[in-house]
Protein backbone atom coordinates (compact mmCIF):
# COMPACT_ATOMS: atom_id res chain seq x y z
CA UNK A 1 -56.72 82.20 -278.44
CA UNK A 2 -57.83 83.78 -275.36
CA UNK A 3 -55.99 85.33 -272.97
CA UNK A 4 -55.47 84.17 -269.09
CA UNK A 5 -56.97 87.16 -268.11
CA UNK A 6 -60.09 87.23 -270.49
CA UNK A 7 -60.03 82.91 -268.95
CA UNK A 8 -60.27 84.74 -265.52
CA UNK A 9 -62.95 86.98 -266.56
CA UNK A 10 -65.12 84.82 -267.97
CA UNK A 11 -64.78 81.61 -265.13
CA UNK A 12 -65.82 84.45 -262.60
CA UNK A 13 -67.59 87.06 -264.22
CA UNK A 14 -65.67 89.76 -262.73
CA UNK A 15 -65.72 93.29 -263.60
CA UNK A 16 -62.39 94.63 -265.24
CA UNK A 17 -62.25 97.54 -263.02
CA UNK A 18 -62.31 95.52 -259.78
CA UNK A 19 -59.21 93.84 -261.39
CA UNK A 20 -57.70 97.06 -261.82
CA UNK A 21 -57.49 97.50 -258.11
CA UNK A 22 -53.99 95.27 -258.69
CA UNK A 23 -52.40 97.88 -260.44
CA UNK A 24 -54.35 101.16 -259.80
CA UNK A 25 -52.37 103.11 -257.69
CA UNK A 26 -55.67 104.13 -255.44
CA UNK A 27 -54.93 105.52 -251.47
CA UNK A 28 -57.38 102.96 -250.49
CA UNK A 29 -59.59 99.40 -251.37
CA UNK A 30 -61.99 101.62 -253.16
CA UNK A 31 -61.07 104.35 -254.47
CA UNK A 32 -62.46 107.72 -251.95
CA UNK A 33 -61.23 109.45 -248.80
CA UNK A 34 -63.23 109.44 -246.29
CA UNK A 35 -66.09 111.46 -246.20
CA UNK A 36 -66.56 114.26 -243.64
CA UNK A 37 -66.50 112.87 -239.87
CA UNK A 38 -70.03 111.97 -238.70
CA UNK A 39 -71.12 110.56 -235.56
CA UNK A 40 -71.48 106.47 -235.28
CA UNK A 41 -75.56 105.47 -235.12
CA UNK A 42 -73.83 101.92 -233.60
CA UNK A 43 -76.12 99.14 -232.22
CA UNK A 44 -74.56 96.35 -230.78
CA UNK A 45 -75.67 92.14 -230.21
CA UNK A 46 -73.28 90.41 -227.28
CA UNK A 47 -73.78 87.00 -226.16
CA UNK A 48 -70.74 86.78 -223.81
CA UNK A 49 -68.59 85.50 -226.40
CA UNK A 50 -68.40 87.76 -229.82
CA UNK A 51 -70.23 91.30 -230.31
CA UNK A 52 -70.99 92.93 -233.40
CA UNK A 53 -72.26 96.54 -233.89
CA UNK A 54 -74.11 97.86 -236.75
CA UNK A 55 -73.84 101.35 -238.04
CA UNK A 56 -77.10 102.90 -238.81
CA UNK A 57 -75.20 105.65 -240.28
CA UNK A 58 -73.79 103.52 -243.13
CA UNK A 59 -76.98 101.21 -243.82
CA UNK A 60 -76.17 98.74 -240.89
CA UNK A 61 -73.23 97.84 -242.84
CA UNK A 62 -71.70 95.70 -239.76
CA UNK A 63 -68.54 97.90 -238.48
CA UNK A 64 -67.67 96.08 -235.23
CA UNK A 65 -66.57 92.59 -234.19
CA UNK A 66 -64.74 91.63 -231.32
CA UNK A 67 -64.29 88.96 -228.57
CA UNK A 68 -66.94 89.89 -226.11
CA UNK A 69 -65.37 91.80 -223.38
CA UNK A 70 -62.54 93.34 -225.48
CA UNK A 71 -62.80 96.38 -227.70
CA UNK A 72 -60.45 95.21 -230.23
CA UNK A 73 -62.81 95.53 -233.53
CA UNK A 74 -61.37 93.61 -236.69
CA UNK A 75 -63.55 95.27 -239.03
CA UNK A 76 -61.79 97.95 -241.42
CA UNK A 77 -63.99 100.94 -241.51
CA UNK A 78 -61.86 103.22 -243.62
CA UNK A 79 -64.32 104.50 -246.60
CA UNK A 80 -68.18 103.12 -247.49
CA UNK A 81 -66.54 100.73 -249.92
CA UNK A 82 -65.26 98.70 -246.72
CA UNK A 83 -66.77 97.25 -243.70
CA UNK A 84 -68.66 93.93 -243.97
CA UNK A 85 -71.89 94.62 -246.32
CA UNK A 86 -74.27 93.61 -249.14
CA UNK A 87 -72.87 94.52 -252.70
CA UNK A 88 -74.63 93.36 -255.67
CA UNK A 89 -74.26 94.17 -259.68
CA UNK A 90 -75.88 94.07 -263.09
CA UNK A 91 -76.12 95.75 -265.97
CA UNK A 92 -76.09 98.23 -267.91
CA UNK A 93 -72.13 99.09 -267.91
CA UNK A 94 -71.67 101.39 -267.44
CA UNK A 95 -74.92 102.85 -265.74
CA UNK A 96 -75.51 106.28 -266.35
CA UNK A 97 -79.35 107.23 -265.31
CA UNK A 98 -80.58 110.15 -266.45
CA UNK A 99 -77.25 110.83 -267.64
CA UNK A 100 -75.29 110.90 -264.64
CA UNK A 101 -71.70 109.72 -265.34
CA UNK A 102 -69.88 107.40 -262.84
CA UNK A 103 -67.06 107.53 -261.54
CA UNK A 104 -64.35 106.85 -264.52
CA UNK A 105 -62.52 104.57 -262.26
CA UNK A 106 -65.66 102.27 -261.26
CA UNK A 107 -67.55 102.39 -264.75
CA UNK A 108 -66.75 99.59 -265.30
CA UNK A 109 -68.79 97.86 -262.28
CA UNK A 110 -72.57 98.90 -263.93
CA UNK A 111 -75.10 98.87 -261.54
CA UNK A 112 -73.76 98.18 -258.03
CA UNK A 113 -75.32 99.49 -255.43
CA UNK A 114 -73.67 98.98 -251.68
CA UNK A 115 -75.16 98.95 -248.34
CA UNK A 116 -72.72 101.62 -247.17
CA UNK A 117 -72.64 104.62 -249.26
CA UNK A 118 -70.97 105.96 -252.43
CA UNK A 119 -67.78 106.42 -253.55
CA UNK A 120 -67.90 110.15 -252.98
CA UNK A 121 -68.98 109.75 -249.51
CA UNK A 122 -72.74 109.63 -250.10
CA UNK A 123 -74.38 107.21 -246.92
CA UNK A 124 -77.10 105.18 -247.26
CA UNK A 125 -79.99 105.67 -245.12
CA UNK A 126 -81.82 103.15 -243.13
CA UNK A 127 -85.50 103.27 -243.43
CA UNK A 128 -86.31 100.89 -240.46
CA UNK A 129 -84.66 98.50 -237.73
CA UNK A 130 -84.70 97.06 -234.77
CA UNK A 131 -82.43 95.28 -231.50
CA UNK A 132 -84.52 93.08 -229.52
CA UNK A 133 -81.12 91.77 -228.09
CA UNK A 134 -81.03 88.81 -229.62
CA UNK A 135 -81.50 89.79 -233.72
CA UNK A 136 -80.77 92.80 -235.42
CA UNK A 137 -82.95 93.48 -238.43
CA UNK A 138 -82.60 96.53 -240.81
CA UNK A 139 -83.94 97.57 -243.74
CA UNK A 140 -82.01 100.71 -246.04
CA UNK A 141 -81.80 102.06 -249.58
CA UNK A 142 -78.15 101.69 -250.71
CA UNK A 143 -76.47 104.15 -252.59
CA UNK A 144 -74.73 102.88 -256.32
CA UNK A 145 -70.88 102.75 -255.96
CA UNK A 146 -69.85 104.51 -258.89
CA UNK A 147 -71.82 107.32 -258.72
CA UNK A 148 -72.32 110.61 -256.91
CA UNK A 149 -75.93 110.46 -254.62
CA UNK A 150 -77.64 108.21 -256.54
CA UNK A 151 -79.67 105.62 -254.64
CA UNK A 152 -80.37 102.15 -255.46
CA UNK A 153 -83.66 101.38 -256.99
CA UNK A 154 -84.01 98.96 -254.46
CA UNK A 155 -84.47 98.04 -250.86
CA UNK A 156 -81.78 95.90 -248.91
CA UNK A 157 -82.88 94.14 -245.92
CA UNK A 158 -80.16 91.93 -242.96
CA UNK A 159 -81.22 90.09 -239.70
CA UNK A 160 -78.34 89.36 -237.56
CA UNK A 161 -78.02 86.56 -234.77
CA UNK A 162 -75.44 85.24 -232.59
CA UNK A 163 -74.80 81.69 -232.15
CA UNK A 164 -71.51 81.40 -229.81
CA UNK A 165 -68.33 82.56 -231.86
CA UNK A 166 -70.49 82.99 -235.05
CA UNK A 167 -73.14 85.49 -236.54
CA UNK A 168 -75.52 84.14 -238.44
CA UNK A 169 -76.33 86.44 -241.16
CA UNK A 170 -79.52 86.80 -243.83
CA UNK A 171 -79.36 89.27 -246.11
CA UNK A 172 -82.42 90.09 -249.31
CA UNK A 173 -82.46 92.24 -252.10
CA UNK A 174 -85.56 93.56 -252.96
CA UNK A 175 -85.47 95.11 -256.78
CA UNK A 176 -87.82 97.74 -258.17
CA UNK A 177 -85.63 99.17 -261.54
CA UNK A 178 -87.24 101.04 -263.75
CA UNK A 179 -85.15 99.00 -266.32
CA UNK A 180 -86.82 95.62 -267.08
CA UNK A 181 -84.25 94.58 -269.15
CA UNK A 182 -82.86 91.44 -268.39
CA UNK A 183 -79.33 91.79 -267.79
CA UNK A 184 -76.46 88.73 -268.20
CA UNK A 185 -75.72 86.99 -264.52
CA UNK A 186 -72.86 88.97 -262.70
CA UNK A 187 -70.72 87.86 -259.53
CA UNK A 188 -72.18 89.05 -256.34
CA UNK A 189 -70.46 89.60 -253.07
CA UNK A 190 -71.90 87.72 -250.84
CA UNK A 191 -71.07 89.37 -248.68
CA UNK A 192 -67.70 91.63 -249.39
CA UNK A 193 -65.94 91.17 -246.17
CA UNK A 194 -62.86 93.69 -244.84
CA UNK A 195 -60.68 93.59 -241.82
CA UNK A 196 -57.76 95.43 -240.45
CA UNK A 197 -54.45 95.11 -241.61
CA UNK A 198 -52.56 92.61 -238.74
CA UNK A 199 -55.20 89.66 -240.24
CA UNK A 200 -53.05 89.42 -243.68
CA UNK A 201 -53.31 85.52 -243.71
CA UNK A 202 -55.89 84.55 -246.40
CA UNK A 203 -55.94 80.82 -245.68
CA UNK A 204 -58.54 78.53 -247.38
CA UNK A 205 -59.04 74.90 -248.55
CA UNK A 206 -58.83 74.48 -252.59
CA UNK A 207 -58.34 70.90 -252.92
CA UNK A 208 -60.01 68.13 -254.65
CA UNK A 209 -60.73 66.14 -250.95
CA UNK A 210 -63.30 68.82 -249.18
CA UNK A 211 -63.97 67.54 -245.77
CA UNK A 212 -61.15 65.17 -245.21
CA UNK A 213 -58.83 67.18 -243.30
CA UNK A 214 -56.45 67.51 -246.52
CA UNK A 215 -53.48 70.64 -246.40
CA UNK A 216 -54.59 74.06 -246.70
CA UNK A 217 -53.91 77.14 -248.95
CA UNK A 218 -52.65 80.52 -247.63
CA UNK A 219 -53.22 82.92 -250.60
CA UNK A 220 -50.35 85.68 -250.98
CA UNK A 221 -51.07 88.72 -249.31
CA UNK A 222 -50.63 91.45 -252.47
CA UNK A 223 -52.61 93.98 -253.19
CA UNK A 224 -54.09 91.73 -256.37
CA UNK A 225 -57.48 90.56 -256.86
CA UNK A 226 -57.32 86.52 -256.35
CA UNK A 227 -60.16 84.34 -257.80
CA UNK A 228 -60.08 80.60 -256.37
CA UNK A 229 -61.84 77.59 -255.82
CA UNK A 230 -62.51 77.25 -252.25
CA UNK A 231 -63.97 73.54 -252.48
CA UNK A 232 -65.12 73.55 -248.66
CA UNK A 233 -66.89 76.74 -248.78
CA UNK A 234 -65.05 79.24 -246.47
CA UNK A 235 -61.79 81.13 -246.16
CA UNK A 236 -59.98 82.99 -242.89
CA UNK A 237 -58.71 86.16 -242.42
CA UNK A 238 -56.04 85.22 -239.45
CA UNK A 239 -53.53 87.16 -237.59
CA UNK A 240 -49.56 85.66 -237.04
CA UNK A 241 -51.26 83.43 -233.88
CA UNK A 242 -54.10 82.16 -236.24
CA UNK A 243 -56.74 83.80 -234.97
CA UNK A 244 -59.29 85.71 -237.01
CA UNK A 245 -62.17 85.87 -239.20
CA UNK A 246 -63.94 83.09 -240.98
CA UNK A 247 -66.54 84.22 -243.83
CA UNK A 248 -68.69 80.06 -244.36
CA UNK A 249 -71.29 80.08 -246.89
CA UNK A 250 -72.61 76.63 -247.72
CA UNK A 251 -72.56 75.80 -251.37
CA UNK A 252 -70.31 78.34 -252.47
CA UNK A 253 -67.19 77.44 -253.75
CA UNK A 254 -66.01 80.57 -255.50
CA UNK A 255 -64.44 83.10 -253.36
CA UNK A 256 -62.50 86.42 -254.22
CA UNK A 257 -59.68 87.91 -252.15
CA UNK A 258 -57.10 90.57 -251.99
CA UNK A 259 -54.87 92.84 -249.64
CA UNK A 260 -54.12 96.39 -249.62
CA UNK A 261 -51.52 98.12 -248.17
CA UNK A 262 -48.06 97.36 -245.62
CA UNK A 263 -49.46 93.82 -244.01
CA UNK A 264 -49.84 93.39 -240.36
CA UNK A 265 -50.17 97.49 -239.24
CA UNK A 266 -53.40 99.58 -238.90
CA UNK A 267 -56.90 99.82 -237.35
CA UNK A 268 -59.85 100.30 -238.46
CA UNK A 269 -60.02 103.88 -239.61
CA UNK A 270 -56.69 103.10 -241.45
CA UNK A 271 -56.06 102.22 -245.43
CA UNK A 272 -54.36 98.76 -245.10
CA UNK A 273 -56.78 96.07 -245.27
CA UNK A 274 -57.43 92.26 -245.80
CA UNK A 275 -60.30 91.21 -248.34
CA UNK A 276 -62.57 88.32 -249.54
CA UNK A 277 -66.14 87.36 -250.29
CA UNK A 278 -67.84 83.83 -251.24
CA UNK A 279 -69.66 84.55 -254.51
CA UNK A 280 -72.38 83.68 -257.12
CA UNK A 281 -72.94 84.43 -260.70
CA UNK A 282 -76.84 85.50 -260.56
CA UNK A 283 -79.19 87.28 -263.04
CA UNK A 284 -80.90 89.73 -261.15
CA UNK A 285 -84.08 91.09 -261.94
CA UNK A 286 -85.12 94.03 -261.94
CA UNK A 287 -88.22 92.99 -259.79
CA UNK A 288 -86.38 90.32 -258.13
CA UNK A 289 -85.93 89.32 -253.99
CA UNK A 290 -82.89 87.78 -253.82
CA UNK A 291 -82.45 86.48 -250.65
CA UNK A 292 -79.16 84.29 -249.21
CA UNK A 293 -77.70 83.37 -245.82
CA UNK A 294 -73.72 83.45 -244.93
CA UNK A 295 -71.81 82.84 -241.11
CA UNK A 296 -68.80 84.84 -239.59
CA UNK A 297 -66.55 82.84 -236.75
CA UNK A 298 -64.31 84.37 -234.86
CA UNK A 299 -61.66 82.56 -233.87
CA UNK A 300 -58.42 80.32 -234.53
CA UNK A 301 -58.27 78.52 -237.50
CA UNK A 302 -58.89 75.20 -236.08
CA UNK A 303 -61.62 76.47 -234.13
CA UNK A 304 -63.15 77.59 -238.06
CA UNK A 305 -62.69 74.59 -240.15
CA UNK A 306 -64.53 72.37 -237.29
CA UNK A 307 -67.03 74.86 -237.69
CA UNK A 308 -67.64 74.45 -241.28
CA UNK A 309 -67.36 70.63 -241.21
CA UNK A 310 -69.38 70.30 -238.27
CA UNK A 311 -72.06 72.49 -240.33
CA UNK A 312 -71.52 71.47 -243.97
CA UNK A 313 -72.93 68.63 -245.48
CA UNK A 314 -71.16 65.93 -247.73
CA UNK A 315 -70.60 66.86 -251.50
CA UNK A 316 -72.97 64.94 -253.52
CA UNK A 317 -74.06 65.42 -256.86
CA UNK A 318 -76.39 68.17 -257.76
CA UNK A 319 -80.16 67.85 -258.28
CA UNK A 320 -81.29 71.05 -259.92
CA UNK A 321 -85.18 71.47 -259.34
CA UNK A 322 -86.26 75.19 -261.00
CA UNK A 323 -89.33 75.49 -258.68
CA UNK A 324 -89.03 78.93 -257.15
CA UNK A 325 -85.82 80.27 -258.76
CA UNK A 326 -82.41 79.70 -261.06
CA UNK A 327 -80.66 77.61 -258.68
CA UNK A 328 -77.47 79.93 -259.67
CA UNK A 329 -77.73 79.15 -263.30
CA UNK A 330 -76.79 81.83 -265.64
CA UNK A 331 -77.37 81.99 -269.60
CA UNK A 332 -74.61 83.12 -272.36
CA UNK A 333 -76.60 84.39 -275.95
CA UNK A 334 -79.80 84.05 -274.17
CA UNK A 335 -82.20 85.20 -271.50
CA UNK A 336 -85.41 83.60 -270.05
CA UNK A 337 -88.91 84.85 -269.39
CA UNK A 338 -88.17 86.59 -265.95
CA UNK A 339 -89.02 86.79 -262.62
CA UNK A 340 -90.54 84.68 -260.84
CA UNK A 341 -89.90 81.65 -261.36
CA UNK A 342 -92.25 79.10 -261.13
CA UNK A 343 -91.48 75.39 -261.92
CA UNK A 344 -88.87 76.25 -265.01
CA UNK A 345 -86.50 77.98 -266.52
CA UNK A 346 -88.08 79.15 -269.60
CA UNK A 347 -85.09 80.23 -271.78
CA UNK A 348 -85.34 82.11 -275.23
CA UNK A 349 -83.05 80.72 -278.01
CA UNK A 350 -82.97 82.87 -280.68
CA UNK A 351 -78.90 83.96 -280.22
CA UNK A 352 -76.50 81.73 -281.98
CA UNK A 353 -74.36 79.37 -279.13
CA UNK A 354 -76.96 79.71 -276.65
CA UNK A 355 -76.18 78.24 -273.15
CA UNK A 356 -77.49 77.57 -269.79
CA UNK A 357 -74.27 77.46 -267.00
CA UNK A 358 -74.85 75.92 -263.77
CA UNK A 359 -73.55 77.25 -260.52
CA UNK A 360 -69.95 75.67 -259.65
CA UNK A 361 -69.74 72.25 -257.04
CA UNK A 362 -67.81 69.26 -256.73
CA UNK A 363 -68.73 65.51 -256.93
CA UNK A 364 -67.15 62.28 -258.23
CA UNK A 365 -68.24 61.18 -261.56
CA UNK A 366 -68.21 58.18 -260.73
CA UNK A 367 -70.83 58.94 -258.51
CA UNK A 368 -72.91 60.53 -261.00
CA UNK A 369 -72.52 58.41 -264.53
CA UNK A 370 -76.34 60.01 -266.10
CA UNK A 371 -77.90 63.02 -266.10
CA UNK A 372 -81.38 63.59 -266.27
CA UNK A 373 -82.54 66.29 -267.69
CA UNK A 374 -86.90 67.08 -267.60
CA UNK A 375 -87.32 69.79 -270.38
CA UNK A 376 -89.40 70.92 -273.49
CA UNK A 377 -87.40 71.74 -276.84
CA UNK A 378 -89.00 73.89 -279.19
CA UNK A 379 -85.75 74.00 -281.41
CA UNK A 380 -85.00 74.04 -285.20
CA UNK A 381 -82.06 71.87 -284.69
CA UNK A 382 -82.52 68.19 -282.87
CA UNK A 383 -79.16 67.95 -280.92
CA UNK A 384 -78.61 69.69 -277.49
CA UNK A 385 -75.16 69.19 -276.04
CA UNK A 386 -73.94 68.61 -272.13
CA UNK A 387 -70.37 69.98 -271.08
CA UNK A 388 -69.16 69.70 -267.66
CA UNK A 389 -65.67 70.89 -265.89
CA UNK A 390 -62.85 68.90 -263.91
CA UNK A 391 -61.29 69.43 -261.24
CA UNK A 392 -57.94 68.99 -263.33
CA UNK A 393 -59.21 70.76 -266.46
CA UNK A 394 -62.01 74.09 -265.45
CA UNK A 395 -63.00 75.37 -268.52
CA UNK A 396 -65.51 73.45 -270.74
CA UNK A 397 -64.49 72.17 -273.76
CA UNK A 398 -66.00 69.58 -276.61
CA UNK A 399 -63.41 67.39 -275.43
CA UNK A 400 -65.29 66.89 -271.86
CA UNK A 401 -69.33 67.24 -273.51
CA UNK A 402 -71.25 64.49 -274.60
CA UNK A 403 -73.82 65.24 -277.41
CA UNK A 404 -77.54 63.76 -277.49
CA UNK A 405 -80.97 63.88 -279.73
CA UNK A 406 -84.14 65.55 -278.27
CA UNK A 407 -87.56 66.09 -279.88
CA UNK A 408 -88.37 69.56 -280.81
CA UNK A 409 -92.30 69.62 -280.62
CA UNK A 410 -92.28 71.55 -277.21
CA UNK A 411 -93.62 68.55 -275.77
CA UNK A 412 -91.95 67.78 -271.92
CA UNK A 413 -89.57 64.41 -271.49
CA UNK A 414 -87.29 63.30 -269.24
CA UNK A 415 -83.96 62.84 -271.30
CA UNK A 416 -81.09 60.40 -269.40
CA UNK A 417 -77.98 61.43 -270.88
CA UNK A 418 -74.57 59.16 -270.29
CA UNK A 419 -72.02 60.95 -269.43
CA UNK A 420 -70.13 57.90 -268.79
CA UNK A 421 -69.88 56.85 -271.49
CA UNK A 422 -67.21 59.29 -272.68
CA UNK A 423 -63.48 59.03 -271.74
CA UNK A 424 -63.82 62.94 -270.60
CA UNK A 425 -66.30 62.10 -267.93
CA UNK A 426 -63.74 60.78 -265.05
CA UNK A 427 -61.96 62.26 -261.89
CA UNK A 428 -63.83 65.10 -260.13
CA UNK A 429 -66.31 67.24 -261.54
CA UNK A 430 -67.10 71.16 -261.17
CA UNK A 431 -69.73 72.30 -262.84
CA UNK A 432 -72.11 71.86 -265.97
CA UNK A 433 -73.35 73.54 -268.63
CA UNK A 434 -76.17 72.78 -271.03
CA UNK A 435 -76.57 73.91 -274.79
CA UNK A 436 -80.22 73.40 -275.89
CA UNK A 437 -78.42 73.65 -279.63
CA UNK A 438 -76.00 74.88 -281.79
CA UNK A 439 -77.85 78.08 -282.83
CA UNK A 440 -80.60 79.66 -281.92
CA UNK A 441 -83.22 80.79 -284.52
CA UNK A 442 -86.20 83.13 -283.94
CA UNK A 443 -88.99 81.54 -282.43
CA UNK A 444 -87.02 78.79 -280.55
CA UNK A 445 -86.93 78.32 -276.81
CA UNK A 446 -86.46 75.53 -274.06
CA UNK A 447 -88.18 74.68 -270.88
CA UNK A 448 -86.52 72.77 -268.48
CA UNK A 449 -87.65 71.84 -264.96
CA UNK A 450 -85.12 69.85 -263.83
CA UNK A 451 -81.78 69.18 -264.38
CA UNK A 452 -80.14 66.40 -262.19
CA UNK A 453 -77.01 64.19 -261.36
CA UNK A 454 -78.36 62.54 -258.54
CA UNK A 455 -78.57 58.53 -258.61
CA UNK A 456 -81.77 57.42 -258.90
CA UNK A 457 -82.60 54.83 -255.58
């Protein structure tokens, strides 16, 4: 019987040696001093109401953010692990190229490399940018976390506007590994967000309601890595008078959070500090762009959530079309043919329990009794199987999965499943996973173009 923990692990696909932050007993979120004083390389955006400043220094990792006017920055800025920036992982884990060991206490992390610097006080360097006043763009080569100057095989590129109280943020990964293996999908931070110690109030909404002005959540402020459900796509970092940072990224319910040190004292350049980041589970290539959009909003709490529902459309259920890319799907016991994608997911099943796991949401079944699902089996054994998750009940089990037939020539069709039809299928639902069979043999594979809940008109 699994363990809560290993439960934990496997819903969010998070490293065990980020969850040992909760009981390592580290001097700050990451787990280095600060490195040697150098000067700020800051460039700043202000459009009368928030400015942000950039620090070339550190990658243009973004290391300022105040009302406009004020010089009272909310960003923590203690060590390279901190700051608001781009962190992404894969595999191997742990990574050791050419050799080099990591750090013992990050091994566990694999391949993450940071728009900062390392944890031994290695910076990244930026390779170009710009300020035209209105956008900052820059372009560096991040260092990898655990290790001691090694830099990412890869290129990380931001452009950052302001629109009133917000900054509107796009940020792309472009791979070139070395390694072409195809590694299983990881959580990303997207971005990893850190603020100063007065904003201890981690306040979200994890209800089954999104966008109906239901009771929020205030997670405890410990110095423990939190995992949740945040069903309307944001979360705040507030002070006692409610006022702070929101982190909004549309379509992504699954956040992480934490806080370090005594609540409510320090600056920037000081240890205690407030966490969280909205994340996927992706697969990331080793020749991949990866490219994804989030907001900040500064202000009260109020002020954030009419943000969000001014900017957030209603939940609906999903239509998966594979034209470009995964659509956040991730595999367990199998991998597909790569990067790109174009027009499928072409998935190898030659691993026994082979599954394709969709991204999480949150729609009504009854609005969403069939699934259709456009795909070519080329499988020994003629029964794939559909599982989805509640609301009430997360994980996927055989009680909430409805089994169906397929043809295994390799031949497209457009199979309507009904979920319906089983007593499982009822309340809200979070997700859905698809088994293309039991067991995978040599040889076998699926293709599948579209996978989608969405009532036909």
């Amino acid at each position: 019987m699994k363990s809560t923990l290993h439960m934990f692990l496997s819903r969010f696909f998070i490293p065990l040696s980020l969850l040992a932050l909760s009981i390592a007993p580290l001097g700050c979120a990451r787990a280095s001093s600060p490195a040697e004083p150098e000067a700020e390389r800051m460039t700043y955006l202000d459009d009368g109401v928030i400015k942000l400043g950039v620090d070339l220094n550190l990658g243009g990792a973004i290391t300022y953010l105040s009302k406009s006017g004020t010089t009272d920055n909310i960003i923590n800025d203690f060590d390279w692990g901190r700051q608001i920036q781009m962190s992404d992982y894969s595999g191997p884990v742990p990574y050791e190229p050419n050799g080099k060991l990591p750090n013992k206490t990050w091994a566990g992390l694999g391949w993450n490399p940071i728009q900062s610097g390392d944890c031994y006080g290695n910076r990244s360097k930026v390779i170009d940018w710009s300020n035209d006043g209105k956008e900052i763009r820059v372009k560096s080569i991040p260092m990898q976390w655990p290790l001691d100057n090694v830099p990412g095989k890869c290129i990380f590129e931001c452009r950052i506007r302001l629109e009133g109280n917000t900054a509107q943020v796009r940020c792309t990964l472009i791979n070139h590994r070395d390694d072409h293996t195809q590694y299983p999908g990881r959580f990303q931070e997207l971005p990893a967000v850190y603020v100063n110690a007065p904003f201890d109030h981690i306040i979200t909404y994890m209800g089954d309601k999104p966008f109906q002005h239901d009771a929020l959540t205030q997670m405890p402020s410990v110095f423990k890595v939190q995992g949740f459900d945040a069903t309307e796509n944001w979360a705040v970092l507030v002070n006692d008078e409610n006022w702070g940072l929101g982190v909004f990224k549309p379509g992504d319910g699954r956040f992480l959070c934490f806080f370090f040190g005594k609540p409510g004292v320090g600056g920037s350049k000081d240890s205690p500090t407030g966490y969280v980041a909205p994340t996927f589970n992706e697969i990331l290539d080793h020749n991949i762009t990866y490219t994804y959009h989030y907001t900040l909003i500064l202000g009260k709490l109020n002020e954030i959530r009419r943000y969000v529902y001014a900017h957030s459309r209603k939940p609906s259920p999903p239509d998966y079309v594979f034209a470009k890319d995964r659509r956040h799907w991730v595999y367990a016991n199998a991998i597909d043919y790569g990067w790109p994608i174009k027009g499928e997911l072409w998935v190898k099943l030659t691993q026994n329990d082979p599954q394709m796991i969709g991204p999480p949401g949150i729609w009504k079944a009854s609005d969403a009794p069939v699934i259709r699902i456009r795909a070519a089996f080329r499988t020994t054994e003629p029964t794939a199987q559909i599982f989805w998750s509640r609301y009430d009940s997360p994980e996927f089990s055989a009680d909430k999965s409805v089994t169906f037939k397929v043809k295994t020539d390799g031949i497209y069709r457009t199979y309507v499943v009904n979920l319906a039809a089983s007593p499982g299928y009822r309340g809200v639902i979070t997700g859905i996973r698809l088994d293309p069979e039991p067991n995978g043999h040599p040889g076998d594979y699926v293709r599948v173009s579209e996978i989608s809940l969405k009532p036909v008109q």
